[in-house]
Protein backbone atom coordinates (compact mmCIF):
# COMPACT_ATOMS: atom_id res chain seq x y z
CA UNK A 1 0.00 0.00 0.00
CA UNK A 2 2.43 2.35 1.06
CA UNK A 3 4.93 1.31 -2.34
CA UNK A 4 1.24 2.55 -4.30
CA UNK A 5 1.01 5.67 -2.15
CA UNK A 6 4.56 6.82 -3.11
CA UNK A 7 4.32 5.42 -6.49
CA UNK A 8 1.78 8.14 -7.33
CA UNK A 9 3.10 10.74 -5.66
CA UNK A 10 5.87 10.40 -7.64
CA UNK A 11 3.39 10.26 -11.09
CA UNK A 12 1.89 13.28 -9.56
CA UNK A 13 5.47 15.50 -9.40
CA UNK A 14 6.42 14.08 -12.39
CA UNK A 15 3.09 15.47 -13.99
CA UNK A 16 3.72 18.60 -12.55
CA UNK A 17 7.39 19.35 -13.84
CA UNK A 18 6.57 18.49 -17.10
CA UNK A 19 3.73 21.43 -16.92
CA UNK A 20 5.39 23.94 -14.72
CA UNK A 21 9.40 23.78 -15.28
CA UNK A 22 10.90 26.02 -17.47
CA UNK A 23 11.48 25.01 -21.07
CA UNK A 24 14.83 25.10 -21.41
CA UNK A 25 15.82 23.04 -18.33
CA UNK A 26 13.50 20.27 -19.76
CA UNK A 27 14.94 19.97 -22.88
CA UNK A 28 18.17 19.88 -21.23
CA UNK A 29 16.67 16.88 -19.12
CA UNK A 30 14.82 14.90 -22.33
CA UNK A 31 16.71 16.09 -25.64
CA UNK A 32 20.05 15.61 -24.12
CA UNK A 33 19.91 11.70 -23.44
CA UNK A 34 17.64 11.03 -26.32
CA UNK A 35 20.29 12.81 -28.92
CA UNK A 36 23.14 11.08 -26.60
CA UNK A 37 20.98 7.14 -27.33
CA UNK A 38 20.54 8.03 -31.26
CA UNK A 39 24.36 8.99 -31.38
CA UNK A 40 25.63 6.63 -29.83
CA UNK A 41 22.63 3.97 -32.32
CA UNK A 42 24.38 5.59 -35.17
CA UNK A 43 28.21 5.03 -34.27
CA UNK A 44 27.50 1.18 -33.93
CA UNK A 45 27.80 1.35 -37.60
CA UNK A 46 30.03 4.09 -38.18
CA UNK A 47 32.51 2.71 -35.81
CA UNK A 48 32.28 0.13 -38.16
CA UNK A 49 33.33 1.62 -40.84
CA UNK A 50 36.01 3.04 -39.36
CA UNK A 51 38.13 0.46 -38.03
CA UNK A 52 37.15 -1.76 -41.36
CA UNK A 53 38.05 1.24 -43.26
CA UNK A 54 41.84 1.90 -41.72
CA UNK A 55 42.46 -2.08 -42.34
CA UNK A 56 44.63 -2.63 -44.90
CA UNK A 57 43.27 -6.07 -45.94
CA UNK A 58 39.81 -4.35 -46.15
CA UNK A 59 40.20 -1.09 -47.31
CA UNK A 60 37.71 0.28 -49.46
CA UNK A 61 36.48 -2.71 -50.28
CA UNK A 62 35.36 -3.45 -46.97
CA UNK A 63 34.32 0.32 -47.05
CA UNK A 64 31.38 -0.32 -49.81
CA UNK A 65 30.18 -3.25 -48.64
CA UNK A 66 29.97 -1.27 -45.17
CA UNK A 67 27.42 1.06 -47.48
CA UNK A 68 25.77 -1.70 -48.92
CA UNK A 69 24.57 -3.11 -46.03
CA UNK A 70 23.80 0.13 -43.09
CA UNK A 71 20.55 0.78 -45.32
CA UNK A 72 19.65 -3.18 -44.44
CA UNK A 73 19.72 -2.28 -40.62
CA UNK A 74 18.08 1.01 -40.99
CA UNK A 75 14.61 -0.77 -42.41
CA UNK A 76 15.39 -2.95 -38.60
CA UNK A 77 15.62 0.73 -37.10
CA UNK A 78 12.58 1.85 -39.26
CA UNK A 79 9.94 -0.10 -37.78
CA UNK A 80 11.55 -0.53 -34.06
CA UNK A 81 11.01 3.66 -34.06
CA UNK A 82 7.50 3.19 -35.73
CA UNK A 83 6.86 1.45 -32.32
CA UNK A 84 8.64 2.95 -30.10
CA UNK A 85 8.47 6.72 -31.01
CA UNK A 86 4.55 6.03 -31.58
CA UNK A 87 4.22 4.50 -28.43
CA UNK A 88 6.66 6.70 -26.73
CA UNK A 89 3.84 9.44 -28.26
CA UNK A 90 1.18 7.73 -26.89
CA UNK A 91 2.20 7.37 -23.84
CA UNK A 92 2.79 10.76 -23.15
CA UNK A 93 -0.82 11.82 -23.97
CA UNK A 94 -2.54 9.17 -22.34
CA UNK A 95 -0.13 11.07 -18.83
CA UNK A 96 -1.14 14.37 -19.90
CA UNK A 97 -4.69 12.67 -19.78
CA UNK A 98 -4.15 11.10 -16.41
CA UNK A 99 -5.52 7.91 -18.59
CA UNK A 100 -2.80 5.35 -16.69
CA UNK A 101 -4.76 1.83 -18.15
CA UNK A 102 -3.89 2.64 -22.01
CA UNK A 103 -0.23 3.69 -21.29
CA UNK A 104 0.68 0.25 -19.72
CA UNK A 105 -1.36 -1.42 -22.63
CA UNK A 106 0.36 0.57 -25.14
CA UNK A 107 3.71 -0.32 -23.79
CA UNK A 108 2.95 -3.94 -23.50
CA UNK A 109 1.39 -4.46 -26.80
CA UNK A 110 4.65 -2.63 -28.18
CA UNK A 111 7.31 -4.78 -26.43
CA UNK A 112 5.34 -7.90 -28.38
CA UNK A 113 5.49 -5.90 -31.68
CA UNK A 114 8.62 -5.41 -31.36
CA UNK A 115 9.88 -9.00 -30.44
CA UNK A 116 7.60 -10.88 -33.23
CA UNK A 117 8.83 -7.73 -36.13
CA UNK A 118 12.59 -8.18 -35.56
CA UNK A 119 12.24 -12.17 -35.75
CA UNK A 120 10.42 -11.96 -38.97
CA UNK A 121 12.85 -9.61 -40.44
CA UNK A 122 15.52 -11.75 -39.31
CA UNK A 123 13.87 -14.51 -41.12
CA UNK A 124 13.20 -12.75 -44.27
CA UNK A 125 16.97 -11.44 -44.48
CA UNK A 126 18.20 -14.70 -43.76
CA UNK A 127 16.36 -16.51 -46.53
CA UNK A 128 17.12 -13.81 -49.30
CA UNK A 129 20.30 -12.48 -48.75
CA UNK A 130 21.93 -12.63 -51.60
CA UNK A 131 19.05 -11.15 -53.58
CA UNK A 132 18.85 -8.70 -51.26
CA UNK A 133 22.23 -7.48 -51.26
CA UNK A 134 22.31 -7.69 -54.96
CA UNK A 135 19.65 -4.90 -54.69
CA UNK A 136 21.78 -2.45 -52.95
CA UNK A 137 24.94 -2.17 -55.30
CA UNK A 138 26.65 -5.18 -53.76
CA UNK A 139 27.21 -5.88 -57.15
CA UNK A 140 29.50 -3.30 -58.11
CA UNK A 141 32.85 -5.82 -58.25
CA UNK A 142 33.02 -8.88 -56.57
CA UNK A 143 35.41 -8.45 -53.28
CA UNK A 144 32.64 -5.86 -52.62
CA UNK A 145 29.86 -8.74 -53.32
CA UNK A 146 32.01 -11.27 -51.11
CA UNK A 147 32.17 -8.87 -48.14
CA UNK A 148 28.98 -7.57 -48.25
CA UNK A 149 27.59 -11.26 -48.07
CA UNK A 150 29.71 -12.06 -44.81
CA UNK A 151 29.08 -8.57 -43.29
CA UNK A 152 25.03 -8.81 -43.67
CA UNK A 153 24.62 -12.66 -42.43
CA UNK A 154 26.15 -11.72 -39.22
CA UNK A 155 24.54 -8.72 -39.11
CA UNK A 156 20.94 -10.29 -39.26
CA UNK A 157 21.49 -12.66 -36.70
CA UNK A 158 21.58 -9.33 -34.10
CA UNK A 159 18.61 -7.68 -35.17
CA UNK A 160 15.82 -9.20 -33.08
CA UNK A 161 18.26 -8.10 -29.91
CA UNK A 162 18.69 -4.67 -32.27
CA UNK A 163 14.99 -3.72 -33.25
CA UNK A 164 14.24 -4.85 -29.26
CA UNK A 165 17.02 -2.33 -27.98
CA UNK A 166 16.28 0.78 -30.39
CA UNK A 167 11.96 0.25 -29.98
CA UNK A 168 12.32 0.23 -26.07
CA UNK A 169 14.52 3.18 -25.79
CA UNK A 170 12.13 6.01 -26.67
CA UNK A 171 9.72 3.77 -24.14
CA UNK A 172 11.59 4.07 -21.65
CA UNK A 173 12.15 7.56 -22.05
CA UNK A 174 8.31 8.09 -22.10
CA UNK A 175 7.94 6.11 -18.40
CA UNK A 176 10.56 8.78 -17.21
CA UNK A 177 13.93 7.71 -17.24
CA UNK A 178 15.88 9.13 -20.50
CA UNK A 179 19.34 8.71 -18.65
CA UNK A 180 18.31 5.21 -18.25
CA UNK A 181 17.83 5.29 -22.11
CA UNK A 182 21.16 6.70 -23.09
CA UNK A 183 22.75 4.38 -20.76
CA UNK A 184 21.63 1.30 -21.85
CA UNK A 185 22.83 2.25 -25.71
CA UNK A 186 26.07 3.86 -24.30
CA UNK A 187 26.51 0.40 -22.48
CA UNK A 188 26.30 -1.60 -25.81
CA UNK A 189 28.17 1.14 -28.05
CA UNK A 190 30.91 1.04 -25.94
CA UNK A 191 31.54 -3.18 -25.80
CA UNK A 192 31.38 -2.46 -29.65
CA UNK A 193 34.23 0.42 -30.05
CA UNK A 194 35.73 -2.46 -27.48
CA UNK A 195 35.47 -5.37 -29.48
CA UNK A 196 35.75 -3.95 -32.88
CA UNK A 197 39.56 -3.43 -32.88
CA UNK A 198 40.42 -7.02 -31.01
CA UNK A 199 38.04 -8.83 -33.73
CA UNK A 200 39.88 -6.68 -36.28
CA UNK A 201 43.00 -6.47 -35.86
CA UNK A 202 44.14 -8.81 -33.44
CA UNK A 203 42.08 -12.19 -34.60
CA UNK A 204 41.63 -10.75 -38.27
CA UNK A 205 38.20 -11.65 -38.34
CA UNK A 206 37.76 -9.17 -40.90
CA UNK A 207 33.53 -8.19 -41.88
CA UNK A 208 32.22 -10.78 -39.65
CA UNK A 209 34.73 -9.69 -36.51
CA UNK A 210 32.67 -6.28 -36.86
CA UNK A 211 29.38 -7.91 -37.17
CA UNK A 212 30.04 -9.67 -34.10
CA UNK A 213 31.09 -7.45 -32.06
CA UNK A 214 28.16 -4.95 -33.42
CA UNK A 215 25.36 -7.96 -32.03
CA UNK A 216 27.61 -8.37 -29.06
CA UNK A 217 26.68 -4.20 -27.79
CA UNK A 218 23.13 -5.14 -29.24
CA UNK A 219 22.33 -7.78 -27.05
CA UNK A 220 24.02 -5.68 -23.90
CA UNK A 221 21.51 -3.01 -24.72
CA UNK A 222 18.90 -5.37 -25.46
CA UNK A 223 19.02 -6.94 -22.00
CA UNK A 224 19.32 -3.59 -19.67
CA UNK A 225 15.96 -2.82 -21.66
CA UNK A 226 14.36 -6.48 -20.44
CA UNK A 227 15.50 -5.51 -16.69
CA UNK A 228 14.04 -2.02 -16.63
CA UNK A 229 10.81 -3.19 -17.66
CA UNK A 230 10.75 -5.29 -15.06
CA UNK A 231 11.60 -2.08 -12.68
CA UNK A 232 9.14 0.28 -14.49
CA UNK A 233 8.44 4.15 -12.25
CA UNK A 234 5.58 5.68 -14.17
CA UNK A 235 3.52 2.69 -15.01
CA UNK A 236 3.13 -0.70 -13.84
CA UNK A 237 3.30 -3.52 -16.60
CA UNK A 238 1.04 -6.67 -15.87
CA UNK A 239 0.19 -9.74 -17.96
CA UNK A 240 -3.29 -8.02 -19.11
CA UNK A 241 -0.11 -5.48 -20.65
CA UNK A 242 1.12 -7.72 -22.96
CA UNK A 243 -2.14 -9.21 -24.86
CA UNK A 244 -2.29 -7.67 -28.46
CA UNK A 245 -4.91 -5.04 -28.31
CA UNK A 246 -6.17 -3.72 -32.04
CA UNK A 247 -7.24 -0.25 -30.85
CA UNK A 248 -4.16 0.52 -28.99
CA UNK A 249 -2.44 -0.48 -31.95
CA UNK A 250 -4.01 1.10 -34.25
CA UNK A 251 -3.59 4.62 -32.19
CA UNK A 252 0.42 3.98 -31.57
CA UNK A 253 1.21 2.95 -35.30
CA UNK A 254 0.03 6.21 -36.96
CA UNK A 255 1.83 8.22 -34.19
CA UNK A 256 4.98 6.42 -35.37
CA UNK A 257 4.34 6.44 -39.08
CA UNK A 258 7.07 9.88 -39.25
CA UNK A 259 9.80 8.12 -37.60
CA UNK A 260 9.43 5.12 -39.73
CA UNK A 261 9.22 7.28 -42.88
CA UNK A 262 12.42 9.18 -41.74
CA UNK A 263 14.17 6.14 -41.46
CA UNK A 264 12.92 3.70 -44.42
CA UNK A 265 13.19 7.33 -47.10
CA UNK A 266 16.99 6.86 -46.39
CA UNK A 267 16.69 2.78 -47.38
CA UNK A 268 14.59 3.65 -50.12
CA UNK A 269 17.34 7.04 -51.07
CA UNK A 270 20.51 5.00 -50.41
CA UNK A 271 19.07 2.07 -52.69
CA UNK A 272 18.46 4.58 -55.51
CA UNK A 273 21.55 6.12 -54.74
CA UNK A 274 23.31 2.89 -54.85
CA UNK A 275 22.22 1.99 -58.11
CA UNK A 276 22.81 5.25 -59.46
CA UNK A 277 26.46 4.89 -58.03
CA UNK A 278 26.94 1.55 -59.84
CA UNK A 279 25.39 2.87 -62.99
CA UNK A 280 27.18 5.75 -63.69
CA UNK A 281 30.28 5.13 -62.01
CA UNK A 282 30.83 2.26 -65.00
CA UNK A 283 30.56 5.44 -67.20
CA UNK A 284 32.96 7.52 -65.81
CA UNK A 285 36.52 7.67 -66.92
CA UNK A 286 38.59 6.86 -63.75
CA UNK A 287 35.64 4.60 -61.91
CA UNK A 288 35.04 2.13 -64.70
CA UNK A 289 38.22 1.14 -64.11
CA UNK A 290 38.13 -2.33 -61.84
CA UNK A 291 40.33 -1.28 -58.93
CA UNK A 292 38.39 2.24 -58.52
CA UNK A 293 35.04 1.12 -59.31
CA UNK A 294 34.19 0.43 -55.14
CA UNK A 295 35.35 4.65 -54.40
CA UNK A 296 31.71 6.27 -55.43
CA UNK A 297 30.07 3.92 -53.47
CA UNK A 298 32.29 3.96 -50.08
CA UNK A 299 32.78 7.54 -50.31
CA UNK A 300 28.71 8.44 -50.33
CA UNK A 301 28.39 6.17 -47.60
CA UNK A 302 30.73 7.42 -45.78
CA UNK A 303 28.97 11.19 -46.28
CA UNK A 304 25.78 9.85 -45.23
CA UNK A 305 27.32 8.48 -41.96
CA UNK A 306 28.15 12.27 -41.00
CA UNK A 307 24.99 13.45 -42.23
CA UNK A 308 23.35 10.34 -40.09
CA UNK A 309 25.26 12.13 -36.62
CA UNK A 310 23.89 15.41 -37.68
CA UNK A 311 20.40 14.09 -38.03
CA UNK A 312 21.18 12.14 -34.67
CA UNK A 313 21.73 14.85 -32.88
CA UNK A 314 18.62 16.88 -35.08
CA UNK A 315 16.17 14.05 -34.22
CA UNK A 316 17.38 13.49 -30.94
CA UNK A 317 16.66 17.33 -29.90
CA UNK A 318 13.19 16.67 -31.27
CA UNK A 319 12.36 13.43 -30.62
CA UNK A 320 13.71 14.19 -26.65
CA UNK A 321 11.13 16.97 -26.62
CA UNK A 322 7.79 14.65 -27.43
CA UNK A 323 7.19 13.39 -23.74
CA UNK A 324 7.15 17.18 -23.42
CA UNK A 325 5.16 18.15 -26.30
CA UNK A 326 2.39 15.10 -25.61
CA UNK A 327 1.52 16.44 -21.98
CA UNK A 328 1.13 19.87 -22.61
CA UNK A 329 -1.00 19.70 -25.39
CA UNK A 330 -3.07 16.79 -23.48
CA UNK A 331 -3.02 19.22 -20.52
CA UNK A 332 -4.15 22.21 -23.29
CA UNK A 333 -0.96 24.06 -22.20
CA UNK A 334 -0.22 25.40 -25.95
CA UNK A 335 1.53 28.43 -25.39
CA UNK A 336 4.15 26.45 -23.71
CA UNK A 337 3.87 24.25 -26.57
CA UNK A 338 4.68 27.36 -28.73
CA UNK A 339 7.87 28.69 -26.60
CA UNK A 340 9.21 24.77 -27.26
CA UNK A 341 8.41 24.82 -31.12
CA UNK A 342 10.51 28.29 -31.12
CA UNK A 343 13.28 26.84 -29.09
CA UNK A 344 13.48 23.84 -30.70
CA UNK A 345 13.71 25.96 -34.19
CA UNK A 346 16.29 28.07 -33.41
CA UNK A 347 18.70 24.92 -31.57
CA UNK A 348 17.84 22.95 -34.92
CA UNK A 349 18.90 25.75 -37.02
CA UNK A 350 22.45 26.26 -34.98
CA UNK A 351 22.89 22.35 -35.15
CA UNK A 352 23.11 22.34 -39.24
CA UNK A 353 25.56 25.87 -39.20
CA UNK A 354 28.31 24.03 -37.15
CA UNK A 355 27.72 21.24 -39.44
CA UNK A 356 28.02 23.03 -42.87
CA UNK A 357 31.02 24.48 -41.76
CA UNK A 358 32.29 21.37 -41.13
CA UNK A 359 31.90 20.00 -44.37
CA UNK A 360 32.66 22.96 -46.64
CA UNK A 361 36.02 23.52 -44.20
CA UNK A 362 37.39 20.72 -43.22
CA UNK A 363 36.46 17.94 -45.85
CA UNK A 364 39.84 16.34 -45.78
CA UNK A 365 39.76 15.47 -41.73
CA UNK A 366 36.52 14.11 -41.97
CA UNK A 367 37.79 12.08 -44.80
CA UNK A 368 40.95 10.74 -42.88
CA UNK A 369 39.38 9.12 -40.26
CA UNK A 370 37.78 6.71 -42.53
CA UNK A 371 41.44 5.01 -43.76
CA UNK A 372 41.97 8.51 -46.68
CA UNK A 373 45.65 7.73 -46.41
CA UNK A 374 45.54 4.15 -47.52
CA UNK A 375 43.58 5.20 -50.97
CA UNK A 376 44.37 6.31 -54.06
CA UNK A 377 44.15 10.78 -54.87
CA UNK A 378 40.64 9.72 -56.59
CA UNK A 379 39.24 8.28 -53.63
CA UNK A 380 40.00 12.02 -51.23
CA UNK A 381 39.37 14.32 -54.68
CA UNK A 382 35.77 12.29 -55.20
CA UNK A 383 35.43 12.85 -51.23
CA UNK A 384 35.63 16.35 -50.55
CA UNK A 385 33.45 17.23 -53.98
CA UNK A 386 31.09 15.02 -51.68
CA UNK A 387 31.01 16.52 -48.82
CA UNK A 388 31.09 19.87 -50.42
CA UNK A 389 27.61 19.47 -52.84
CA UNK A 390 25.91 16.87 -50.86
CA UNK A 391 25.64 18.93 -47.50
CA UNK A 392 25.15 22.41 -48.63
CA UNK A 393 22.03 22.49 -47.70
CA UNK A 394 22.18 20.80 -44.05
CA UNK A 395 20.80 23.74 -42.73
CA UNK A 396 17.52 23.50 -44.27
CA UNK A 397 17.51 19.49 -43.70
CA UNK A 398 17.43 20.00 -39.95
CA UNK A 399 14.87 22.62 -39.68
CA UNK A 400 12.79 20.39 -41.94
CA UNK A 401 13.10 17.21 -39.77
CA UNK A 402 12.76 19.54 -36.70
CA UNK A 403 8.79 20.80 -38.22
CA UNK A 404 7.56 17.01 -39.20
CA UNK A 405 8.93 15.50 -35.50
CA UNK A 406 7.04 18.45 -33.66
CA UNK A 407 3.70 17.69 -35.57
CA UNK A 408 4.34 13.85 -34.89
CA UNK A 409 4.45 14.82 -31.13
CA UNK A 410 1.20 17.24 -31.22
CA UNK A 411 -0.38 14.07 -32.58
CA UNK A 412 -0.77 15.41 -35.88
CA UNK A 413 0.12 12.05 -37.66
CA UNK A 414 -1.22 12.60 -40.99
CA UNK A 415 0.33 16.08 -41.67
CA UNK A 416 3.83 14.87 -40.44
CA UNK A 417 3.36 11.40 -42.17
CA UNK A 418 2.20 13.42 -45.66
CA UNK A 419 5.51 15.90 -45.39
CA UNK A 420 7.87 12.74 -44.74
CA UNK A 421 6.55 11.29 -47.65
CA UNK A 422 7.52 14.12 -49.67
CA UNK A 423 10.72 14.92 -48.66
CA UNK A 424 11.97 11.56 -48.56
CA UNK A 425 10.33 9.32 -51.07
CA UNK A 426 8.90 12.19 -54.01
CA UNK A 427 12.26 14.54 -53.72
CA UNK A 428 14.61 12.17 -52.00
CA UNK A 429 14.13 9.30 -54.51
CA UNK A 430 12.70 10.93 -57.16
CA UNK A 431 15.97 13.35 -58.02
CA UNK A 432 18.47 10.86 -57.29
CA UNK A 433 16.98 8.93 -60.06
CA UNK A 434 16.71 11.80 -62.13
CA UNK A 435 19.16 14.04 -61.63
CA UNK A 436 22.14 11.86 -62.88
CA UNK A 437 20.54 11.38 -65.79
CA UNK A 438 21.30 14.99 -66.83
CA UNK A 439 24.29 15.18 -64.69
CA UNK A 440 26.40 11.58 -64.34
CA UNK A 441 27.83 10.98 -61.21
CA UNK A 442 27.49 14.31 -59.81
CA UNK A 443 23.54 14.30 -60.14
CA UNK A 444 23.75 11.99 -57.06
CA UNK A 445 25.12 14.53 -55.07
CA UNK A 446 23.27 17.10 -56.32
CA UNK A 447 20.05 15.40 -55.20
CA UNK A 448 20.32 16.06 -51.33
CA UNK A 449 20.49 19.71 -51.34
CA UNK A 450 17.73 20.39 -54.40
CA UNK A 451 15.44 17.74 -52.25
CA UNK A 452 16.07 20.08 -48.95
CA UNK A 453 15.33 23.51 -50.66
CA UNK A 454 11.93 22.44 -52.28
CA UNK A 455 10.93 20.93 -48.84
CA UNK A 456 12.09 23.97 -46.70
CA UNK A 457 9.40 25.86 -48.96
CA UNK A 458 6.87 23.95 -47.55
CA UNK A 459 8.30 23.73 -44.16
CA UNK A 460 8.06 27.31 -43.70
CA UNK A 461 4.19 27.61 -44.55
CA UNK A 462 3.80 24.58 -42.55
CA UNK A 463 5.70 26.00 -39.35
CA UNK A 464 3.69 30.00 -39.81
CA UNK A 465 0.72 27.66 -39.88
CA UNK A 466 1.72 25.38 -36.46
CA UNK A 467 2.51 28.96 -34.84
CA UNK A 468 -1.10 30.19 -35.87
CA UNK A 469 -2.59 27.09 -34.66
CA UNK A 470 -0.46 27.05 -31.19
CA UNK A 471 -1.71 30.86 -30.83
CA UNK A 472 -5.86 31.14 -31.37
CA UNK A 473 -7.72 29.10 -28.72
CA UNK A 474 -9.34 26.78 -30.75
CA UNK A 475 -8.26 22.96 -30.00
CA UNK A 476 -5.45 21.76 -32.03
């Protein structure tokens, strides 16, 4: 009786700071963790890459089929966010609502989800693999088709541990605890930035020495998850939690749909991209050639793996803010809800700066710690034209992510889901098939930053519009 008592007390202050603290000290307290988890999510692979890039009997070999394979995880990621940013969402309202019974369902049912999705996916991957790796460029000579086969099957075995970790993290952040969050992804990051090297270097394992120790942090994470569900403060999971329940379902999914299309546009980008690579690399005069013909190929990937810690660090500021976000506008506190929007804006905005500086100044560092020195003058020349055209435009790209995360977290599901849709999959897709067409190799880089200015048009009428919305009294 007493544990009850001082359980909802506890609810009760927690409800209260989320309503009465000032906005910048809680998005200190959520954003911070949540950007730390997805950073340290996104260096699982990019640590990778680096130690596979700066050994010599991978190279950029090992680079490529590095690239081939990240957009294979991210679909895992894709749908362990759907559930866990929607039910993260969710959650948060039903708080704001004082409506206890549906949070613990809606946590329950996506724990299941998230257990049966990464074991069919694991399945699927399993029995298909070479098809599937075919499909993203693995093709493009065969020591790239060889180590992209060996990096992906151990890979795949880790992703029921992997789509469990990443689903469960915004969850737990939702139930109160985003230092608990971060931990339990700094915990597994760590063993891999541990293990990497030794599997490298030491036993030469080569791919599958960074696959396994990649599922090794996985796992970690994985199981500090499983023990803080058992030790849950907000809610209180029960058996009841756990049976599938089609209306709670059907109320976390859409609230998800943004994060999934945020994270599948870049499968569905990097396969077009990756294609586009092998197509018109064959054309061009120095990567037709058999021993240069992997460069295009590691080298975007190896763009897209700074852009991915920008975007970390973009979604993580926004994504940290929905617990925030939820209970206000359950609670009807929208001016608040206004103050965070501006905050979050401006942060966003200051994020993509220090980032486009990076890239237009200092190309040839970022290049070097991805094994630059061990490649030939076309691999760093192709590199810094990459970073330079590709990112221009980062800016806009994290004010844009920052507007369709905000409306996912005012539950406006369809209007963030619609935007996503037409940034990533219309623009994102659509010029990177298109533009090298006109433009060879270079159209593929050119795609990122024309994608980013036609959506930041439609961003801006879209944020004026949120700001309109946040100021009359009318219910959102």
């Amino acid at each position: 009786m007493k544990t009850e008592i001082k359980k909802k007390v506890e609810t009760e202050k927690s409800s209260s700071y989320l309503a009465e603290e000032r906005i910048g000290i809680l998005m200190r307290k959520y954003a911070v963790p949540c950007i730390i988890s997805l950073l340290v999510a996104a260096l699982y692979n990019i640590v990778d890459q680096i130690f596979i890039a700066n050994a010599d009997y991978l190279g950029s070999y090992g680079n490529a089929a590095n690239t081939v394979v990240f957009p294979l995880t991210v679909i895992a990621l894709a749908i362990a966010v759907m559930i866990g940013d929607g039910c993260c969402a969710f959650v948060s309202l039903c708080l704001g609502r004082q409506n206890k019974k549906d949070a613990e369902k809606s946590i329950g049912n996506s724990v299941v989800l998230s257990v049966l999705g990464g074991i069919v996916l694991c399945a699927v991957y399993l029995i298909f693999r070479d098809a599937i790796v075919t499909a993203f460029g693995g093709t493009v000579n065969s020591e790239t088709f060889e180590y992209s086969k060996e990096y992906f099957f151990y890979i795949t075995l880790g992703i029921p541990f992997y789509m469990f970790g990443q689903a469960m993290n915004p969850i737990i952040r939702s139930d109160g605890s985003p230092k608990f969050a971060m931990v339990s992804t700094l915990a597994g990051a760590v063993a891999n930035m541990i293990l990497d090297p030794i599997f490298i270097f030491i036993f030469k394992w080569g791919m599958m020495g960074a696959a396994v120790a990649t599922v090794a942090g996985q796992v970690i994470t994985a199981a500090l998850a499983v023990w803080y569900l058992l030790h849950t403060k907000t809610v209180k999971l029960t058996k009841p939690s756990f049976k599938l329940n089609p209306q709670i379902i059907a109320k976390i999914i859409p609230l998800g749909i943004c994060s999934f299309l945020s994270q599948i546009s870049l499968v569905a980008a990097m396969a077009a991209i990756n294609n586009m690579i092998r197509k018109y690399g064959a054309l061009d005069e120095i990567f037709s050639q058999a021993q240069y013909a992997q460069i295009p190929m590691a080298v975007v990937g190896i763009v897209m793996k700074f852009f991915q810690i920008v975007i970390s660090i973009v979604v993580g500021m926004a994504a940290g803010c929905i617990p925030i976000v939820g209970f206000n506008m359950g609670a009807g506190e929208k001016l608040r809800v206004k103050k965070l929007f501006t905050r979050l804006l401006i942060c966003e905005a200051a994020v993509g700066a220090v980032a486009l500086l990076a890239a237009e100044l200092f190309p040839h560092r970022l290049i070097a710690i991805f094994g630059a020195a061990n490649e030939s003058t076309y691999y760093t020349d192709f590199a810094v034209k990459s970073f330079r055209i590709y990112l221009c435009m980062i800016i806009l790209a994290c004010v844009n992510k920052a507007a369709f995360i905000f409306l996912q977290a005012m539950g406006k599901a369809a209007a963030s889901t619609m935007l996503s849709m037409v940034r990533e999959i219309v623009f994102g897709v659509g010029f990177a098939l298109l533009l090298p067409i006109y433009f060879g190799l270079d159209g593929v880089l050119y795609s990122m930053p024309v994608s980013d200015i036609l959506t930041f048009i439609i961003s801006v009428v879209v944020i004026a519009l949120t700001y309109r919305q946040l100021t009359i009294s009318t219910p959102v």
